[in-house]
N, C-alpha and C. Protein backbone atom coordinates (compact mmCIF):
# COMPACT_ATOMS: atom_id res chain seq x y z
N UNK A 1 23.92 -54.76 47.95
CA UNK A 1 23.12 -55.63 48.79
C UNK A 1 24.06 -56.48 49.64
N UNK A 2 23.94 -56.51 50.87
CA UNK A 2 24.72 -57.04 51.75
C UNK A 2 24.41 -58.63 52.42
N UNK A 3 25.11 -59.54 51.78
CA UNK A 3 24.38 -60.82 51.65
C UNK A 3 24.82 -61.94 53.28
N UNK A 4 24.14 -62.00 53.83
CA UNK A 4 23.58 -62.32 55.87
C UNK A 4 24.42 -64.19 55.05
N UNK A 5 25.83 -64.06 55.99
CA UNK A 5 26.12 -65.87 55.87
C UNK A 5 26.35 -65.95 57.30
N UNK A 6 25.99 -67.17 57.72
CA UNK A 6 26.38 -67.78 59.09
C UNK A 6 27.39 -68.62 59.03
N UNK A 7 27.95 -68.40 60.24
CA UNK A 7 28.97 -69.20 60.77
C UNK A 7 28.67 -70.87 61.61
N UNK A 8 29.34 -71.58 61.41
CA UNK A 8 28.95 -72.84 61.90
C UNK A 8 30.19 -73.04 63.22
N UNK A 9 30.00 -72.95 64.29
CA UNK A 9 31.41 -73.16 64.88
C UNK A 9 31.14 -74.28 66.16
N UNK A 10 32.07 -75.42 65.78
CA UNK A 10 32.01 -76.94 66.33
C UNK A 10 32.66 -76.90 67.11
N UNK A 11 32.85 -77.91 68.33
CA UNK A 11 34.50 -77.96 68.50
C UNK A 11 33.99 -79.22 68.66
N UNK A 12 35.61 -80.43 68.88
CA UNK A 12 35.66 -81.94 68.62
C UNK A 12 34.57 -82.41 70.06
N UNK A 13 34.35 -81.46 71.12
CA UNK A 13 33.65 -82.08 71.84
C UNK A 13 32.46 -81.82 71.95
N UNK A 14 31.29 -81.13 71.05
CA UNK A 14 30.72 -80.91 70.54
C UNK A 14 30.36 -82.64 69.30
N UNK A 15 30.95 -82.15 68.67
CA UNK A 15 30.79 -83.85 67.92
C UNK A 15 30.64 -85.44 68.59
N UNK A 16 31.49 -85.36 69.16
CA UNK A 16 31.28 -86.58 70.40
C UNK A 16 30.10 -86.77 71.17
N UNK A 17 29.92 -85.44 71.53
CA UNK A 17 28.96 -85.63 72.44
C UNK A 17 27.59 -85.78 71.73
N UNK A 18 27.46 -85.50 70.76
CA UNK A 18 26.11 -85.96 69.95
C UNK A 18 26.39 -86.58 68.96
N UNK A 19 27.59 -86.93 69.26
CA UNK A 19 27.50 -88.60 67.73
C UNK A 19 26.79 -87.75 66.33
N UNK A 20 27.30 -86.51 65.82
CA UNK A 20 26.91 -86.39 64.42
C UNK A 20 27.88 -85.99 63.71
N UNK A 21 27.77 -86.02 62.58
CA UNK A 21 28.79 -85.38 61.94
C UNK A 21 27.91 -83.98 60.88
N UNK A 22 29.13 -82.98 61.13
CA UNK A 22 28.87 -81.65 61.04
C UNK A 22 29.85 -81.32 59.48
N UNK A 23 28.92 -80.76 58.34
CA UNK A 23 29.83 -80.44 57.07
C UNK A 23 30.36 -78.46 57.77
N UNK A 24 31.52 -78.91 57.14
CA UNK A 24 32.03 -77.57 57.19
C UNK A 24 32.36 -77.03 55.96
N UNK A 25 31.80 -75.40 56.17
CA UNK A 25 32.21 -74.81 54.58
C UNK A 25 33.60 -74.29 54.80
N UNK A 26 33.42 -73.87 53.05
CA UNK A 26 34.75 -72.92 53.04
C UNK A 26 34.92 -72.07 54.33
N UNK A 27 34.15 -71.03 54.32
CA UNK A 27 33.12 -69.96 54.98
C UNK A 27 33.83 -70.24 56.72
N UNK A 28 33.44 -70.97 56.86
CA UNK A 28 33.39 -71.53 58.46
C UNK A 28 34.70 -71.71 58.83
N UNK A 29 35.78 -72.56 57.74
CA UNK A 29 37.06 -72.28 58.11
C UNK A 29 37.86 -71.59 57.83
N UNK A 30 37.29 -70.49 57.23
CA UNK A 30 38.12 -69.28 57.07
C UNK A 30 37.88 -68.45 58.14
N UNK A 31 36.93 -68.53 58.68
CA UNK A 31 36.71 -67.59 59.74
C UNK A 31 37.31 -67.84 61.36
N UNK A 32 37.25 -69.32 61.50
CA UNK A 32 38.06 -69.82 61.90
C UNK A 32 39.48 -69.51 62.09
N UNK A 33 39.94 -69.70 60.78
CA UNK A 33 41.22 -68.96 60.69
C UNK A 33 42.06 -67.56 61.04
N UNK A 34 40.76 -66.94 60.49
CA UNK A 34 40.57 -65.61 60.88
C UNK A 34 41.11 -65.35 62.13
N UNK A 35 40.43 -66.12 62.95
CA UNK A 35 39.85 -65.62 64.61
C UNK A 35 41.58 -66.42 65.15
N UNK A 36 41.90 -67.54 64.51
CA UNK A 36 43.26 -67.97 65.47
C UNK A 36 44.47 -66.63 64.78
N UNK A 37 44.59 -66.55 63.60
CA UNK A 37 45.41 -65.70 63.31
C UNK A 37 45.63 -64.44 63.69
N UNK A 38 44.50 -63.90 64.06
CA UNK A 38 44.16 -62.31 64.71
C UNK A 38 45.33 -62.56 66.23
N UNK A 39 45.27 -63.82 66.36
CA UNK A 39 46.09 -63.87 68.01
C UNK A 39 47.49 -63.84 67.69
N UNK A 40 47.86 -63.89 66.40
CA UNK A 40 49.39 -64.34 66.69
C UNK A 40 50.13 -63.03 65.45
N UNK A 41 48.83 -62.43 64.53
CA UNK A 41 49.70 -61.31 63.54
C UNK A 41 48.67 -59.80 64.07
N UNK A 42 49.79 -58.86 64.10
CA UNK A 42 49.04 -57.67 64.10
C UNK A 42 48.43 -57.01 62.50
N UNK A 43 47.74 -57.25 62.15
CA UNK A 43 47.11 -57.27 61.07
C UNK A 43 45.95 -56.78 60.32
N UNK A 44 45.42 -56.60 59.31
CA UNK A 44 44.11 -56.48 58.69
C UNK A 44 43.58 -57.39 58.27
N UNK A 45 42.38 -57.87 57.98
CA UNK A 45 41.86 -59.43 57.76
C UNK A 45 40.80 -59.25 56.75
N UNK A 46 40.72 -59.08 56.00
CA UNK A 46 39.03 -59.27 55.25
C UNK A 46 38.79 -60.60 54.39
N UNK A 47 37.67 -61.06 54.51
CA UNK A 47 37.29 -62.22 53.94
C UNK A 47 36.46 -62.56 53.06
N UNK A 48 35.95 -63.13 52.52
CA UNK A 48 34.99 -63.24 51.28
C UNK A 48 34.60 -64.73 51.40
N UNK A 49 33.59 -65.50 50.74
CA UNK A 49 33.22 -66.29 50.81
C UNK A 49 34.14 -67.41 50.50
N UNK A 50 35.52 -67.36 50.19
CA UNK A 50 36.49 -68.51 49.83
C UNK A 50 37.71 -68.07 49.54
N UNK A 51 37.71 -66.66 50.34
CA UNK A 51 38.95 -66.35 50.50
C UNK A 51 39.18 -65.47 51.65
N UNK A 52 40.54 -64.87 52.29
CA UNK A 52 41.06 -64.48 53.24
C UNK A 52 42.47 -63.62 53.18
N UNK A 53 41.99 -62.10 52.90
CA UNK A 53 43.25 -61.51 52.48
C UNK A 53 43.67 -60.54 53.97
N UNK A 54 45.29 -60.70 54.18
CA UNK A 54 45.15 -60.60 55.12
C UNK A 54 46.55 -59.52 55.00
N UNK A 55 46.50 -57.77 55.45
CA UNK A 55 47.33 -57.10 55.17
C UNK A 55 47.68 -56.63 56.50
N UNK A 56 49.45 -56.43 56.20
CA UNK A 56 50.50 -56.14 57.11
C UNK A 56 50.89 -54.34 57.37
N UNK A 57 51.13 -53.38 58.18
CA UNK A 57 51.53 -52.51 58.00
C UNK A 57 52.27 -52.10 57.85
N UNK A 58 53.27 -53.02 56.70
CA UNK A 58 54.71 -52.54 56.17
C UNK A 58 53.93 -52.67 54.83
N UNK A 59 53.07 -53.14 54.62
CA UNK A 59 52.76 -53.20 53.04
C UNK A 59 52.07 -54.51 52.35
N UNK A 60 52.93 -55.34 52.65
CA UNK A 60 52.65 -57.19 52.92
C UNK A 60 51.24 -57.06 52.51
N UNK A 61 50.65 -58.15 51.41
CA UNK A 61 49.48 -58.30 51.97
C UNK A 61 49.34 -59.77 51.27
N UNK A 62 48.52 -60.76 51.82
CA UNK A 62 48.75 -62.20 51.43
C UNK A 62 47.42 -62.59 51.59
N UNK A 63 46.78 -63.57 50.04
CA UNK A 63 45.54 -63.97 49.52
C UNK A 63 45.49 -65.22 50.33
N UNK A 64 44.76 -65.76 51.10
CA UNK A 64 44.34 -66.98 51.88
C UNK A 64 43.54 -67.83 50.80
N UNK A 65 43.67 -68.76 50.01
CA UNK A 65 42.35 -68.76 49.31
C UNK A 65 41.75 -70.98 49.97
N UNK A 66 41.10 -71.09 49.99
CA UNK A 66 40.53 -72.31 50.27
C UNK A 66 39.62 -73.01 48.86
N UNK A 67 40.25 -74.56 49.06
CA UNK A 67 39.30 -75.44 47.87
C UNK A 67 38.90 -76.74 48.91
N UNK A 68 38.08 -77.33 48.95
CA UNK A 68 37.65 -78.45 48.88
C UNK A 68 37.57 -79.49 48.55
N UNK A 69 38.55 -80.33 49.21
CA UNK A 69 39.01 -81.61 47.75
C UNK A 69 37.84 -82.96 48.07
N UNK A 70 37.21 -83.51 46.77
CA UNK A 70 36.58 -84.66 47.29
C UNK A 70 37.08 -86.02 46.87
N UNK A 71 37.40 -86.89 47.77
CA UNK A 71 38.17 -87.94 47.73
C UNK A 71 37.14 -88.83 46.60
């Protein structure tokens, strides 16, 4: 079963301009991540709900993982 998550994607002027504040998930900044990293590694990317594994074609392959700290 293939489980439908959305993406939330802000930018700082977006926030300003409607005075709210926006929670971000794991989810949202991994994908995020995703999308800047695709520009700078030639790569494979797959993601999961709180993580981001991301493989090289020499072999390389490196676990992204994200936590949430609450102050």
């Amino acid at each position: 079963m293939n489980k439908q998550i959305k993406h939330t994607f802000v930018t700082k002027t977006d926030v300003f301009d409607k005075q709210v504040e926006i929670k971000i998930d794991i989810f949202d900044l991994l994908s995020d991540l995703k999308v800047l990293m695709n520009e700078y590694y030639f790569a494979t990317f797959e993601s999961s709900e709180q993580s981001l594994v991301i493989g090289f074609d020499n072999g390389q392959r490196f676990r992204l993982s994200l936590e949430e700290i609450h102050s």
